[in-house]
C-alpha atoms as a PDB file:
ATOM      1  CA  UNK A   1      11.382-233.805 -91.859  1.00  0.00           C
ATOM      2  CA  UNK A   2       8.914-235.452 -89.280  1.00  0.00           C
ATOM      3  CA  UNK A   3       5.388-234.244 -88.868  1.00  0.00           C
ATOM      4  CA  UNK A   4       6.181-232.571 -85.305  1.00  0.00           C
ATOM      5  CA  UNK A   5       9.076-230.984 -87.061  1.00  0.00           C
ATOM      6  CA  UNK A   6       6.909-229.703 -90.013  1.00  0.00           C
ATOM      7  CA  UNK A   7       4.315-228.477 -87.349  1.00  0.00           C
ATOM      8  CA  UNK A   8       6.858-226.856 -85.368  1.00  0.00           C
ATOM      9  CA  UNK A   9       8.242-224.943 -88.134  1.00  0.00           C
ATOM     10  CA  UNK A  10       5.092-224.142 -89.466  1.00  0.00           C
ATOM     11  CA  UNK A  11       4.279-222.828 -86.117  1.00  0.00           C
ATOM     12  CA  UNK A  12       7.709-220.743 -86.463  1.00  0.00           C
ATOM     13  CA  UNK A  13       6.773-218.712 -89.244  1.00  0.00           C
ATOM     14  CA  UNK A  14       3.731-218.107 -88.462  1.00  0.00           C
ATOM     15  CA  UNK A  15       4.743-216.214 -85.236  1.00  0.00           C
ATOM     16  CA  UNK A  16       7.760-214.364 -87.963  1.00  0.00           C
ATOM     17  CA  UNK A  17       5.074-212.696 -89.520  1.00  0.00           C
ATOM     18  CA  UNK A  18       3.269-211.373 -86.676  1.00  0.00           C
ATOM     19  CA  UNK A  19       7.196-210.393 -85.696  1.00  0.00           C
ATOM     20  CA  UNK A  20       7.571-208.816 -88.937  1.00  0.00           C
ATOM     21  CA  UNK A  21       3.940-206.665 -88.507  1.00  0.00           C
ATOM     22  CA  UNK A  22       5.998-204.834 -85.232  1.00  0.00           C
ATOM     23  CA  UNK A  23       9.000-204.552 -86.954  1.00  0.00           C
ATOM     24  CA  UNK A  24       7.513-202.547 -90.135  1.00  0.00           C
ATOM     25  CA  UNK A  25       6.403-199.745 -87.901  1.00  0.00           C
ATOM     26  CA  UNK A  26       7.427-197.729 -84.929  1.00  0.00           C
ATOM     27  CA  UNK A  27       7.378-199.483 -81.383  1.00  0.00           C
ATOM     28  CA  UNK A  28       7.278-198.566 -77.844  1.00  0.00           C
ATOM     29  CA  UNK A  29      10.230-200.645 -75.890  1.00  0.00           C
ATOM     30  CA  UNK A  30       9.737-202.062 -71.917  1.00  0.00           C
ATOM     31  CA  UNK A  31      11.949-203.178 -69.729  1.00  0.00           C
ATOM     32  CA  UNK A  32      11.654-206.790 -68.033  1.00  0.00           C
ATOM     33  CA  UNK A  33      15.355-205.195 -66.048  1.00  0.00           C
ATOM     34  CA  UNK A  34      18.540-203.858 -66.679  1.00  0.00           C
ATOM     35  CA  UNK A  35      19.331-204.479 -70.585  1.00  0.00           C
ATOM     36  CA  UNK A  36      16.445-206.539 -70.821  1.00  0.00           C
ATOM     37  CA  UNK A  37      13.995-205.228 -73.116  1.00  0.00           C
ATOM     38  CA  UNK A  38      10.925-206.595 -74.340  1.00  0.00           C
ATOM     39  CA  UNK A  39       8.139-205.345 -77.020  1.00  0.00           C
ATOM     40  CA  UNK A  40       5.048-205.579 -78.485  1.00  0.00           C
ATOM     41  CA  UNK A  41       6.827-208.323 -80.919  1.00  0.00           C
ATOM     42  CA  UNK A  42       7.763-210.461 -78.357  1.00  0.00           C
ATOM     43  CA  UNK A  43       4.356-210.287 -76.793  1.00  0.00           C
ATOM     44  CA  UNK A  44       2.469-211.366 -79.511  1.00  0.00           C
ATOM     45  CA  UNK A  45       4.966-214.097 -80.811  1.00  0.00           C
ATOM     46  CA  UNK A  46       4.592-215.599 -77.629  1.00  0.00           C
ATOM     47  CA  UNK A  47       1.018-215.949 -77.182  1.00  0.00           C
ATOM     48  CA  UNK A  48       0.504-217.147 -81.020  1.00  0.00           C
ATOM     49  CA  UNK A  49       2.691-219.702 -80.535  1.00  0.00           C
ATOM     50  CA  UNK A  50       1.597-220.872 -76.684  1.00  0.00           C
ATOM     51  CA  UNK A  51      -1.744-221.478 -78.558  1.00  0.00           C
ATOM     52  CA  UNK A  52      -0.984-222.983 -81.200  1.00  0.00           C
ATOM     53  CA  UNK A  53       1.449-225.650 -79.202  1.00  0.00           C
ATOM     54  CA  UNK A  54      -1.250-226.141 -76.808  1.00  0.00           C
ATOM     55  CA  UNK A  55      -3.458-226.797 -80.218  1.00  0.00           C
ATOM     56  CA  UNK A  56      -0.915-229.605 -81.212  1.00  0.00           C
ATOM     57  CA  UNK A  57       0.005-230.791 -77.557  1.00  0.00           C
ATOM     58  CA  UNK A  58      -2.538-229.890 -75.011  1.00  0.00           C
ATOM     59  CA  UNK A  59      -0.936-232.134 -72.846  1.00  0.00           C
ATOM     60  CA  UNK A  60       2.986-230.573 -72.697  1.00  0.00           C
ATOM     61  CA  UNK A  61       3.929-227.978 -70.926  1.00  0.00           C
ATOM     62  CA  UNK A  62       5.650-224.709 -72.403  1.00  0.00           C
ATOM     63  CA  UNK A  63       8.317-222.991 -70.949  1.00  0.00           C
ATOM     64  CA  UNK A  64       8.051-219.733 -72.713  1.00  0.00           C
ATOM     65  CA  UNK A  65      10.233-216.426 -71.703  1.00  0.00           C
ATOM     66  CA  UNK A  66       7.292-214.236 -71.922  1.00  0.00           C
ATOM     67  CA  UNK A  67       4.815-216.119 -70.282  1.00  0.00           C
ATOM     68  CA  UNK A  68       4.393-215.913 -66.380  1.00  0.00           C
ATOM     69  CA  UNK A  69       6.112-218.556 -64.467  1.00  0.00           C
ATOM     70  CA  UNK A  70       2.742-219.941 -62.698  1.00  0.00           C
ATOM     71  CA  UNK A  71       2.247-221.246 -66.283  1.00  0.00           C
ATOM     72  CA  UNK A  72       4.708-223.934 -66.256  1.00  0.00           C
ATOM     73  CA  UNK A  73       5.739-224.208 -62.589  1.00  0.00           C
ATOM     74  CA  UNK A  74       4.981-227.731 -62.960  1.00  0.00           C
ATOM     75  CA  UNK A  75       7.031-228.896 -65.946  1.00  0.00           C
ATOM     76  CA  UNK A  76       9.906-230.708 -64.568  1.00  0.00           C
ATOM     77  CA  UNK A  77       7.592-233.629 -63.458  1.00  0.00           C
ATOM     78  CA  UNK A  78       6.821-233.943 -67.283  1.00  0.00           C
ATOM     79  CA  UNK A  79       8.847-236.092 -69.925  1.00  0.00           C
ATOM     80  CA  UNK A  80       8.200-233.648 -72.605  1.00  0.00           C
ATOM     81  CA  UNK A  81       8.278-230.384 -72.226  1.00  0.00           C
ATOM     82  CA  UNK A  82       8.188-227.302 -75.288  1.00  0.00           C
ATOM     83  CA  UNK A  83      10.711-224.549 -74.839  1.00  0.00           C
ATOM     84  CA  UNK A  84       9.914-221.210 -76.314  1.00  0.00           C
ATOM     85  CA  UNK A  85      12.160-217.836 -76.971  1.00  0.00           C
ATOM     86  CA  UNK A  86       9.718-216.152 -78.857  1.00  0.00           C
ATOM     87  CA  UNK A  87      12.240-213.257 -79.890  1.00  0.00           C
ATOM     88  CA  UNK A  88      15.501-214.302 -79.743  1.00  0.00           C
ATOM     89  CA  UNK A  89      17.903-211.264 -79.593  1.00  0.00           C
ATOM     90  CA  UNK A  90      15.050-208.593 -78.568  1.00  0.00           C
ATOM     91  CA  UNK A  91      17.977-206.031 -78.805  1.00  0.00           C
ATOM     92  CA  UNK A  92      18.781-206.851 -81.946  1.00  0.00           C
ATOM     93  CA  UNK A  93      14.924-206.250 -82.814  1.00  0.00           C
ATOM     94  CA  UNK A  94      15.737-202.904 -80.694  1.00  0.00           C
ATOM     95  CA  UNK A  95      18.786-201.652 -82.551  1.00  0.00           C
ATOM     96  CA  UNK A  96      17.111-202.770 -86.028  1.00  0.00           C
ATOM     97  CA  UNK A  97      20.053-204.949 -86.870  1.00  0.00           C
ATOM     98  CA  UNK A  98      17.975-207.965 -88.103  1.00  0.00           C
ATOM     99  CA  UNK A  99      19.754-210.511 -86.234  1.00  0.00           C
ATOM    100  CA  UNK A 100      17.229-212.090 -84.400  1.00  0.00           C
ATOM    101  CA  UNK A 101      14.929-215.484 -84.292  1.00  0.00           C
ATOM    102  CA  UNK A 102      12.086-217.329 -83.420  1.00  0.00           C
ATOM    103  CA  UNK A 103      13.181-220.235 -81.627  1.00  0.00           C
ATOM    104  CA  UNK A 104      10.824-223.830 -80.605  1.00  0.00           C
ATOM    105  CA  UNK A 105      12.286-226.856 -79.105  1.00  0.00           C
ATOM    106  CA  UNK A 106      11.188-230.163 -77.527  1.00  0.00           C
ATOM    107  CA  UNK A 107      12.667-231.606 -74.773  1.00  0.00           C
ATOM    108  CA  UNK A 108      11.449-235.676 -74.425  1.00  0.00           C
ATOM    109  CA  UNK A 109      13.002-237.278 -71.524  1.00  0.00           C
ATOM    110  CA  UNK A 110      16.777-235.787 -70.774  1.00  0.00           C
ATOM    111  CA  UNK A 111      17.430-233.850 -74.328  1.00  0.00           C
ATOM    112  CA  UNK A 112      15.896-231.569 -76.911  1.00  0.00           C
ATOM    113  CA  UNK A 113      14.749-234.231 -79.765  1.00  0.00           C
ATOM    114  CA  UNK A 114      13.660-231.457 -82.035  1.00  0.00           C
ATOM    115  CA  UNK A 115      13.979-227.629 -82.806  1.00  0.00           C
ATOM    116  CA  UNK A 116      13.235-224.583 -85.154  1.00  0.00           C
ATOM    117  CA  UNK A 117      14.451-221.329 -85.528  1.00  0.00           C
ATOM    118  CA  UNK A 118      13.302-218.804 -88.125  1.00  0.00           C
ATOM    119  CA  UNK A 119      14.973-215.488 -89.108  1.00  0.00           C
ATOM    120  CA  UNK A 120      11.826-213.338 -90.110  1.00  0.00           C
ATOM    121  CA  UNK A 121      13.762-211.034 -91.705  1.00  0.00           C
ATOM    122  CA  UNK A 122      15.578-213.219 -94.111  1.00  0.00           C
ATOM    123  CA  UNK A 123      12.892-215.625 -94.125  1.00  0.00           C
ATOM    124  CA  UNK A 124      15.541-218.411 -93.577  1.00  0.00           C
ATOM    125  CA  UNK A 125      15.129-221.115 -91.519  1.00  0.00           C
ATOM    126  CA  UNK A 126      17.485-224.273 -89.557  1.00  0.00           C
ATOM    127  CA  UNK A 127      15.382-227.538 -88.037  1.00  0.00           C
ATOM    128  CA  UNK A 128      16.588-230.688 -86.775  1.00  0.00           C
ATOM    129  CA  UNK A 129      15.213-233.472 -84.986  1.00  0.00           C
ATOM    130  CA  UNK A 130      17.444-236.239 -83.719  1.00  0.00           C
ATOM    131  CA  UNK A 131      17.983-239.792 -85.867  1.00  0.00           C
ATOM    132  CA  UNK A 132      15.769-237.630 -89.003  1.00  0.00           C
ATOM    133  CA  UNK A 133      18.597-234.668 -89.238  1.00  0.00           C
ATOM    134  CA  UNK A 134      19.040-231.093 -89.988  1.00  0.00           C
ATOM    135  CA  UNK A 135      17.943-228.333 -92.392  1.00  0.00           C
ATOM    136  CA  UNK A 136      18.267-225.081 -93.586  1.00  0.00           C
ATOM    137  CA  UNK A 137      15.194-224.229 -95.417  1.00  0.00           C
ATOM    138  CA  UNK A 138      15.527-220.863 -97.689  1.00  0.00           C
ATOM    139  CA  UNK A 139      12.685-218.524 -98.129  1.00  0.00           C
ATOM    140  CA  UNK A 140      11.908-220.144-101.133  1.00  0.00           C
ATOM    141  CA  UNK A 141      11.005-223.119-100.342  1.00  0.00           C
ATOM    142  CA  UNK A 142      13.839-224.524-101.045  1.00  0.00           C
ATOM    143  CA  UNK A 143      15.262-227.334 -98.229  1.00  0.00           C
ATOM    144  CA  UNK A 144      18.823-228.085 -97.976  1.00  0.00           C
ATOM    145  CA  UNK A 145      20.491-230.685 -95.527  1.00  0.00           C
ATOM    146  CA  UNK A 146      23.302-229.626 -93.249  1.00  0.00           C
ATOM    147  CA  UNK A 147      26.089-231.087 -91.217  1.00  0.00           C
ATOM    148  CA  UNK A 148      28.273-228.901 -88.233  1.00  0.00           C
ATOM    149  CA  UNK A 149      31.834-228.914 -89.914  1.00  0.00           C
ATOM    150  CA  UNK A 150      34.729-231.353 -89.901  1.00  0.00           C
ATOM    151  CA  UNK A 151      37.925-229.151 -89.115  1.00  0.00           C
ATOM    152  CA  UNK A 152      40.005-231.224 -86.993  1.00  0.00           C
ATOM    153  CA  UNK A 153      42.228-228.550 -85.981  1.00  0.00           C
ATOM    154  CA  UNK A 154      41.734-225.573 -83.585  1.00  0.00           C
ATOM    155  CA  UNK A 155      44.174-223.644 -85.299  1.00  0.00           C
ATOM    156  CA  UNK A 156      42.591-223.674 -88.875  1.00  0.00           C
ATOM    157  CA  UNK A 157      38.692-223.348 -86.759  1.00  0.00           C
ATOM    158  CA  UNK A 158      36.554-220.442 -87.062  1.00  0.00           C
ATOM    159  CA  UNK A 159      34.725-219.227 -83.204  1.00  0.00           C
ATOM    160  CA  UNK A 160      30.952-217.720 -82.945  1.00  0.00           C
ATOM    161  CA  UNK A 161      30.628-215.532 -79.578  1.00  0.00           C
ATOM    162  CA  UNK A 162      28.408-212.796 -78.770  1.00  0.00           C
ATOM    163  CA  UNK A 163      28.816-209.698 -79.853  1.00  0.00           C
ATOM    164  CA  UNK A 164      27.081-207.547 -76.947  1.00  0.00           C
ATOM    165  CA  UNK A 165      28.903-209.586 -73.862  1.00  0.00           C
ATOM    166  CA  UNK A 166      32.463-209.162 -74.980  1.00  0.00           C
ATOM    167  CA  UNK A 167      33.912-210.116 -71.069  1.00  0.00           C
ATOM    168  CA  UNK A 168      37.231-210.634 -70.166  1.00  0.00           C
ATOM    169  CA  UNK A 169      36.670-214.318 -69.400  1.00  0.00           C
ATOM    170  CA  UNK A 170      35.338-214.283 -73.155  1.00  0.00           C
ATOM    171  CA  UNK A 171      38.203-212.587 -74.343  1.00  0.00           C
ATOM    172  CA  UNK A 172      40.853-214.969 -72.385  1.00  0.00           C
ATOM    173  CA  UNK A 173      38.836-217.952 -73.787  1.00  0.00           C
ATOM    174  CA  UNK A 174      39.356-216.998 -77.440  1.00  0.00           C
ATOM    175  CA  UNK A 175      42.754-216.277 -76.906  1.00  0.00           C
ATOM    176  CA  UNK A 176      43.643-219.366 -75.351  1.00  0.00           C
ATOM    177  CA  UNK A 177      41.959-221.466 -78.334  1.00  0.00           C
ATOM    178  CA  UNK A 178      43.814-219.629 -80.630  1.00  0.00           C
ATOM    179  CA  UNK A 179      41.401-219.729 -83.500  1.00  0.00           C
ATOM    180  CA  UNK A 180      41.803-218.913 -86.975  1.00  0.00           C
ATOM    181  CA  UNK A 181      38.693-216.566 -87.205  1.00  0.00           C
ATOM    182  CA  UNK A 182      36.340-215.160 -84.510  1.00  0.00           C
ATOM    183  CA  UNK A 183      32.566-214.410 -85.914  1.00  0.00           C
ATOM    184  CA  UNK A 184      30.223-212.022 -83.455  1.00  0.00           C
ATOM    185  CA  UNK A 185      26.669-212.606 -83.229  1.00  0.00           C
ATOM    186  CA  UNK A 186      24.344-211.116 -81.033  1.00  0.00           C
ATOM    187  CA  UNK A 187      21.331-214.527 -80.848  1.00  0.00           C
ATOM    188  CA  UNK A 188      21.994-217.730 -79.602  1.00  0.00           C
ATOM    189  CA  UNK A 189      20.120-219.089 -82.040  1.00  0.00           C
ATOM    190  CA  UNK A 190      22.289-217.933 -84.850  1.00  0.00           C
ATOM    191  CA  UNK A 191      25.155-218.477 -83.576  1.00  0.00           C
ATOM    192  CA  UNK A 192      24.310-222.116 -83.459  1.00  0.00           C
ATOM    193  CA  UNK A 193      22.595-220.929 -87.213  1.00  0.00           C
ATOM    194  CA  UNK A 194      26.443-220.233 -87.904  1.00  0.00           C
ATOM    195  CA  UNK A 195      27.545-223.805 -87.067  1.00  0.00           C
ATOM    196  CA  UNK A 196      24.941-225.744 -88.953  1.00  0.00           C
ATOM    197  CA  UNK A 197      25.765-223.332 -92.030  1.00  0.00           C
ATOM    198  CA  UNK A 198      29.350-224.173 -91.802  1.00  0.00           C
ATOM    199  CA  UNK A 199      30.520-220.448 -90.813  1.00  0.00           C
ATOM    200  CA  UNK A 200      31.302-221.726 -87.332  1.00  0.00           C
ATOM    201  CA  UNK A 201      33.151-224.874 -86.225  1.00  0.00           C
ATOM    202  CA  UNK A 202      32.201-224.251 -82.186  1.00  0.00           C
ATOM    203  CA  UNK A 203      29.536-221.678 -79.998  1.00  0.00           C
ATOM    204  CA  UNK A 204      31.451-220.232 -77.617  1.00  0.00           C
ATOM    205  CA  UNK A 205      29.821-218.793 -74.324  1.00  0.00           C
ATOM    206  CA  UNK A 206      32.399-219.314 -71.880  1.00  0.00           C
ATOM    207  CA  UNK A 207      29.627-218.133 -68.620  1.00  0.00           C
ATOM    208  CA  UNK A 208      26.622-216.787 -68.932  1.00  0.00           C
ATOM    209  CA  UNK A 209      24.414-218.211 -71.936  1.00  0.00           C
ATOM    210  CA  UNK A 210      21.117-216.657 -71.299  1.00  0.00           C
ATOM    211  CA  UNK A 211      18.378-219.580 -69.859  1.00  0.00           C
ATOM    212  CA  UNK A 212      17.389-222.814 -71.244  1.00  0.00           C
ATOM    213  CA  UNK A 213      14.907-221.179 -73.736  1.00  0.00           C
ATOM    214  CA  UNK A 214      17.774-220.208 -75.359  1.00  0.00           C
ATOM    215  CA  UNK A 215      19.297-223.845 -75.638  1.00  0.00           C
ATOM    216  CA  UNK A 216      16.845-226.415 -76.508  1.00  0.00           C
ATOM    217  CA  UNK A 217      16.327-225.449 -80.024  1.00  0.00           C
ATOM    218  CA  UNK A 218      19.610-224.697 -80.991  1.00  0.00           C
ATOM    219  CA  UNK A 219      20.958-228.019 -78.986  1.00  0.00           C
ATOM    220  CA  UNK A 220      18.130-230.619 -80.742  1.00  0.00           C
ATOM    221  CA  UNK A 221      19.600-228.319 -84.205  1.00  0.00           C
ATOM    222  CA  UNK A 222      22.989-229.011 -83.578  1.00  0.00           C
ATOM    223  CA  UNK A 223      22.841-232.609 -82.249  1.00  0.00           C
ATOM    224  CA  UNK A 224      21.004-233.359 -85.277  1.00  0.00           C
ATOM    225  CA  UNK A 225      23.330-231.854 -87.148  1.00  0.00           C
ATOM    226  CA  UNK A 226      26.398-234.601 -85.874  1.00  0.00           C
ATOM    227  CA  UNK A 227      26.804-231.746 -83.337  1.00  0.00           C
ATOM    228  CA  UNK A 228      27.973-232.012 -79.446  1.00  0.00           C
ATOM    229  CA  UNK A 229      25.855-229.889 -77.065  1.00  0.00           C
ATOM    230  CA  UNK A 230      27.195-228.936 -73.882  1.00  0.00           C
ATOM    231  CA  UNK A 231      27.780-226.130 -70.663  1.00  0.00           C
ATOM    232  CA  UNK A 232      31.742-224.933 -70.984  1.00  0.00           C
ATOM    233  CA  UNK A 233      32.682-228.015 -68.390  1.00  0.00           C
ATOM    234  CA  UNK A 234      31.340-230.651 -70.606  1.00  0.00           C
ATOM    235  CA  UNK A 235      28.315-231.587 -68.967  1.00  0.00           C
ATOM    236  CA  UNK A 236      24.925-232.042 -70.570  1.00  0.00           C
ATOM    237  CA  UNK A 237      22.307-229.120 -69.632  1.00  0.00           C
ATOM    238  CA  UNK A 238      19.940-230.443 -67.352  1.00  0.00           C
ATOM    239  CA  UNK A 239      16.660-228.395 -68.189  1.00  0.00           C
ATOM    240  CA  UNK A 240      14.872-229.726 -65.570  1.00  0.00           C
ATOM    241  CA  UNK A 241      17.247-227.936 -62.595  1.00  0.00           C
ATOM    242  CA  UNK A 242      16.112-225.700 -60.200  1.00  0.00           C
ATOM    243  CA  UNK A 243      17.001-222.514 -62.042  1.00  0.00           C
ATOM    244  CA  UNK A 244      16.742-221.956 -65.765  1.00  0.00           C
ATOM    245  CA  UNK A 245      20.041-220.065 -66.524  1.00  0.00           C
ATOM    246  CA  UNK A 246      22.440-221.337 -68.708  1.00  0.00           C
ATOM    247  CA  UNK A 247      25.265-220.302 -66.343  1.00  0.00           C
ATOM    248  CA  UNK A 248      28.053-222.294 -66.582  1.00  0.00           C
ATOM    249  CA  UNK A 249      28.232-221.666 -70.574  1.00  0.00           C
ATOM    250  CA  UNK A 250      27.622-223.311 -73.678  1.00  0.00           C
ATOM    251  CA  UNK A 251      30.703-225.285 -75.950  1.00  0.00           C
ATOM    252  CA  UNK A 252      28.472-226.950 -78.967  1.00  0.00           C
ATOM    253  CA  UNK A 253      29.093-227.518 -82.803  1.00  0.00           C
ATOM    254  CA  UNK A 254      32.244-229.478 -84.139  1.00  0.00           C
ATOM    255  CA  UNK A 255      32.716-232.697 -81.993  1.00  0.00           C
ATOM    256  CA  UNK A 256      35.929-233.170 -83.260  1.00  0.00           C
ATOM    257  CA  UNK A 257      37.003-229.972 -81.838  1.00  0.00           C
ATOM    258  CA  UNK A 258      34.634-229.958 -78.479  1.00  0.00           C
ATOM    259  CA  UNK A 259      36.839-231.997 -76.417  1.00  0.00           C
ATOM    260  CA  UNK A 260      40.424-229.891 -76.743  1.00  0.00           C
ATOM    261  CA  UNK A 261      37.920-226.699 -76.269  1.00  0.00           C
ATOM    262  CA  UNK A 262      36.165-227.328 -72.822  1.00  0.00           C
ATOM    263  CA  UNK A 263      39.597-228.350 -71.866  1.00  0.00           C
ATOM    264  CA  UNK A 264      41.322-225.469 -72.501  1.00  0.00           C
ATOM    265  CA  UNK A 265      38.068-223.068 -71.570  1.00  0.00           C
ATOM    266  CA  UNK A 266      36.784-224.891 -68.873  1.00  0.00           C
ATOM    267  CA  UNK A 267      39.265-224.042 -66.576  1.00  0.00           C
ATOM    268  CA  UNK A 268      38.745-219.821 -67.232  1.00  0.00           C
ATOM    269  CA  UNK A 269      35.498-220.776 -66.130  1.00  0.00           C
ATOM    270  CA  UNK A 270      36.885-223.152 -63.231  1.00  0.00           C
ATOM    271  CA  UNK A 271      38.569-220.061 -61.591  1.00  0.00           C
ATOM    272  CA  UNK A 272      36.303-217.244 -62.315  1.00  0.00           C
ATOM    273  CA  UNK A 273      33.378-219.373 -60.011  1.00  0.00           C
ATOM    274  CA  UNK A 274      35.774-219.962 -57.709  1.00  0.00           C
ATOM    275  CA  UNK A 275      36.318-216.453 -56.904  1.00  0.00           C
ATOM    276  CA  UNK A 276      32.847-215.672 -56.830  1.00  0.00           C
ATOM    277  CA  UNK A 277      32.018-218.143 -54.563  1.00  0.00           C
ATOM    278  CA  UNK A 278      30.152-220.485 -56.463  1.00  0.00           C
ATOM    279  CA  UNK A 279      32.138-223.856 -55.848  1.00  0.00           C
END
C-alpha cells in the first residue's frame, strides 16, 4: 500500500472507534428526512475525519455527507477532491445489524485513485488504490490481496443488491440476469466489500444508488481490484455534475460479466426514466 493509502486507512479506523464509542451505548436518532436518519456516530465520524484530511491535505476539498454544503461548494473546480460517508448504512447502525462502514475516497482528475472502507464492528477492512491494488486487511493485522472474480458466465454468477430498496425495477433486473445466487446487503460499501471478497461477481443498483459519497471509495476499491465501475447505462460517474445522486444506478465488479449486464439492465432503467419524464 501507498503512503496516502496507509494514511487514509489509518484515518478510517480511527473514526471506527469513535463509531464504536456510540454504538456500545444507547443513542438518540434524528432525522436529516424521510428514512434518513442520522446520529451522534455519524456526527462525530465526520468531523474526526474532516480534520484529520484537512491535517494531511489542507489544500483538497471534502465532500462529506454530514458536513454543510457551503463547505465544499467549490470543489468541482478542483482536480482532487476527498469524498467522505462517514457512516455508511446509518440504518444499519439504527437497527443494530452491524452492517455498516466508514468509507474515504480520492477523486484526482476524472476517477477515484484510492479508497478505504472499515467495518468497525468486525474490525475488517478493503483498500485499493489504482496501478498499487487491493486489500482486505483483517483485524489482526493481517493484509491479504484481492481480485473481483473471474466467472464468465451470468448463469453460474452470484448478484449483491440492497436489502432495504427491494423495487420492482430491482426485482425485474435480477430476474432478467438470471443469476445463480442473489446476496442482500444493506451498505454500498459492502456490497462492493462482497465483490472484492469474491462473494459477489457484480453490484447491482439498477436506479437509485445513494450520492457520490457512496461511490468513490468503493469505485477506486473495485477498479483496483481489476474491477469495472459504472451507472446501470455504462457510463463513468461524473462526480463533478451538478447534483450528487447516484441516480441512474451503479453495475461494478466482474468485467467479464459488466458488459452482458448493463445490456440487459440498462434498458429497465431506459423505460422506467422515460415514464417519469426524465429523458
Amino acid at each position: 500500500m501507498d503512503a496516502l493509502l496507509q494514511n487514509l486507512l489509518a484515518i478510517g479506523r480511527e473514526a471506527a472507534r469513535e463509531i464504536m464509542d456510540v454504538y456500545a451505548r444507547p443513542f438518540a436518532v434524528d432525522y436529516k428526512g424521510p428514512a434518513d436518519p442520522v446520529t451522534e456516530a455519524d456526527r462525530r465520524a465526520n468531523t474526526l475525519i474532516c480534520a484529520r484530511l484537512r491535517e494531511l491535505e489542507p489544500n483538497t476539498p471534502i465532500v462529506a455527507e454530514e458536513s454543510p454544503e457551503e463547505d465544499w461548494a467549490d470543489f468541482r473546480s478542483f482536480e482532487r477532491v476527498f469524498f467522505v460517508d462517514p457512516v455508511d448504512g446509518t440504518r444499519a447502525f439504527v437497527d443494530r445489524t452491524d452492517d455498516f462502514v466508514v468509507m474515504i475516497g480520492l477523486l484526482d482528475g476524472q476517477r477515484p485513485t484510492h479508497g478505504v472502507l472499515v467495518a468497525p464492528v468486525s474490525g475488517i477492512a478493503w483498500a485499493g488504490a489504482l496501478g498499487r491494488g487491493a486489500f482486505r486487511i483483517d483485524r489482526d493485522g493481517s493484509v491479504s490481496e484481492v481480485r473481483v472474480p473471474e466467472t464468465l458466465s451470468l448463469a453460474d454468477a452470484a448478484v449483491v443488491s440492497s436489502r432495504s430498496h427491494r423495487t420492482s425495477l430491482l426485482e425485474q433486473a435480477i430476474e432478467r440476469l438470471a443469476v445463480s445466487r442473489v446476496l442482500a446487503i444493506g451498505s454500498a460499501g459492502l456490497k462492493g466489500a462482497a465483490v472484492v471478497d469474491g462473494r459477489a461477481d457484480i453490484y447491482l443498483a439498477p436506479e437509485h444508488a445513494g450520492c457520490r459519497w457512496d461511490a468513490c471509495a468503493p469505485e477506486a476499491i473495485l477498479r483496483a481490484a481489476g474491477g469495472t465501475y459504472t451507472d446501470a447505462l455504462g457510463n463513468d460517474l461524473d462526480y463533478r455534475a451538478p447534483s450528487l445522486k447516484n441516480d441512474t444506478g451503479i453495475v461494478a465488479g466482474n468485467p467479464n460479466l459488466h458488459g452482458e449486464t448493463v445490456r440487459l439492465v440498462a434498458p429497465l432503467l431506459q423505460a422506467e426514466l422515460e415514464k417519469r419524464g426524465r429523458v
